[in-house]
Protein backbone atom coordinates (compact mmCIF):
# COMPACT_ATOMS: atom_id res chain seq x y z
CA UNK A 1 -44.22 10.76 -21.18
CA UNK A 2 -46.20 14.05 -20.50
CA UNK A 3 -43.34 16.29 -21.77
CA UNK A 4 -43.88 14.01 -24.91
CA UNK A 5 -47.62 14.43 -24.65
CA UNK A 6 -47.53 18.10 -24.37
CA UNK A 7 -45.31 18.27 -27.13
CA UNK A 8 -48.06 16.55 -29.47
CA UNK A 9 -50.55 18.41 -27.73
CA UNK A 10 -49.21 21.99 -29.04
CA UNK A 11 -49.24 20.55 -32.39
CA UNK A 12 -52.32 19.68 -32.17
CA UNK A 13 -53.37 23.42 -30.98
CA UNK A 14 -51.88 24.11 -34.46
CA UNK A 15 -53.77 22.50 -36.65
CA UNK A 16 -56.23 24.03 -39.33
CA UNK A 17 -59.70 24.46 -37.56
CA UNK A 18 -58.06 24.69 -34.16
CA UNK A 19 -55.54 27.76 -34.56
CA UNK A 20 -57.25 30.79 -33.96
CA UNK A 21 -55.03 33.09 -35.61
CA UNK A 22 -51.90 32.25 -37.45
CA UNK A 23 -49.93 34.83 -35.54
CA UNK A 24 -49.72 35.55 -32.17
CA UNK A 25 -51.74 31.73 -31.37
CA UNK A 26 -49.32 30.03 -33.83
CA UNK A 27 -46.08 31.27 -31.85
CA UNK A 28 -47.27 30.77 -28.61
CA UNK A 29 -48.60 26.91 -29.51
CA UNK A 30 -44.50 27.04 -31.24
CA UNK A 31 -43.14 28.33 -27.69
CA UNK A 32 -45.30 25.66 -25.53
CA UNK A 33 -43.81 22.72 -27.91
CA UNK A 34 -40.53 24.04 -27.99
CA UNK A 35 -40.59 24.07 -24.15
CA UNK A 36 -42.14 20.90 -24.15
CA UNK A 37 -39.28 19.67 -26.19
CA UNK A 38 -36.76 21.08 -23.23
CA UNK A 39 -38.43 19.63 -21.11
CA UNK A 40 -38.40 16.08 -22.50
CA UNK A 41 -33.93 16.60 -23.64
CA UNK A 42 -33.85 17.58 -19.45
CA UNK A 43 -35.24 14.22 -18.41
CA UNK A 44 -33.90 12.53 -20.20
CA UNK A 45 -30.34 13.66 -19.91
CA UNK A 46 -31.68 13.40 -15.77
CA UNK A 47 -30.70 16.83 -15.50
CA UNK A 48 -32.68 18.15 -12.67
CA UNK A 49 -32.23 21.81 -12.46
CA UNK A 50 -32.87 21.52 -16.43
CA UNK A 51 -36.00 19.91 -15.96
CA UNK A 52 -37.13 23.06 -13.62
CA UNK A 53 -35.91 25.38 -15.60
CA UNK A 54 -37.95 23.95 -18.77
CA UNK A 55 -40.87 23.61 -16.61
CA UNK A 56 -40.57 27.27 -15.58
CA UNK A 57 -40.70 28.02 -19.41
CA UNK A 58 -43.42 25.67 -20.27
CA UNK A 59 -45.69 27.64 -17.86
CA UNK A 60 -44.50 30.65 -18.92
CA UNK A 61 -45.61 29.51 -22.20
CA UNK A 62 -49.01 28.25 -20.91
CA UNK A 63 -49.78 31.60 -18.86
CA UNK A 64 -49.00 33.86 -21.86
CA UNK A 65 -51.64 31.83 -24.02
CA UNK A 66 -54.21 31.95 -21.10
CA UNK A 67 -54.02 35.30 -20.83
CA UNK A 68 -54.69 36.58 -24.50
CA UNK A 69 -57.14 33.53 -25.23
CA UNK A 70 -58.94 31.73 -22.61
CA UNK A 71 -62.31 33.05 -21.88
CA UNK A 72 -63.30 32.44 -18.20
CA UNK A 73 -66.59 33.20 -17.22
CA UNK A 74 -66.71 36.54 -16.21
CA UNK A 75 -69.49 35.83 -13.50
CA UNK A 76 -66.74 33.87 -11.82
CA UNK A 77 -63.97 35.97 -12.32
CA UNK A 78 -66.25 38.73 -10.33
CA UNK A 79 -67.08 36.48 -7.23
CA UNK A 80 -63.09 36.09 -6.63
């Protein structure tokens, strides 16, 4: 259910009003679905080490995003 969830979710990242660019955001929202997608096929074919290796990809996907877009608070970031 959450590989199926995730997979809607990165749709939903796509949509018109949510995208922030239709480049670099629209590929990475395609990679995290398409992962997603994996994911989902691995379980349920109960293929363990597929699962893994999807999940692997999936945060691959997630990290790449985080890094170009999410804004943390730098005040934060500094105390660390």
């Amino acid at each position: 259910n959450s590989a199926a969830t995730l997979m809607e979710a990165s749709n939903l990242l796509m949509l018109k009003g949510r995208a922030i660019d239709d480049r670099e955001w629209m590929l990475l929202s395609r990679n995290l679905s398409k992962s997603a997608e994996k994911t989902l096929a691995a379980v349920q074919a109960r293929d363990p080490s597929a699962v893994f290796a999807a999940g692997s990809e999936i945060d691959t996907a997630c990290e790449a995003c985080h890094i170009k877009y999410a804004k943390f608070n730098e005040k934060d970031q500094l105390k660390k």
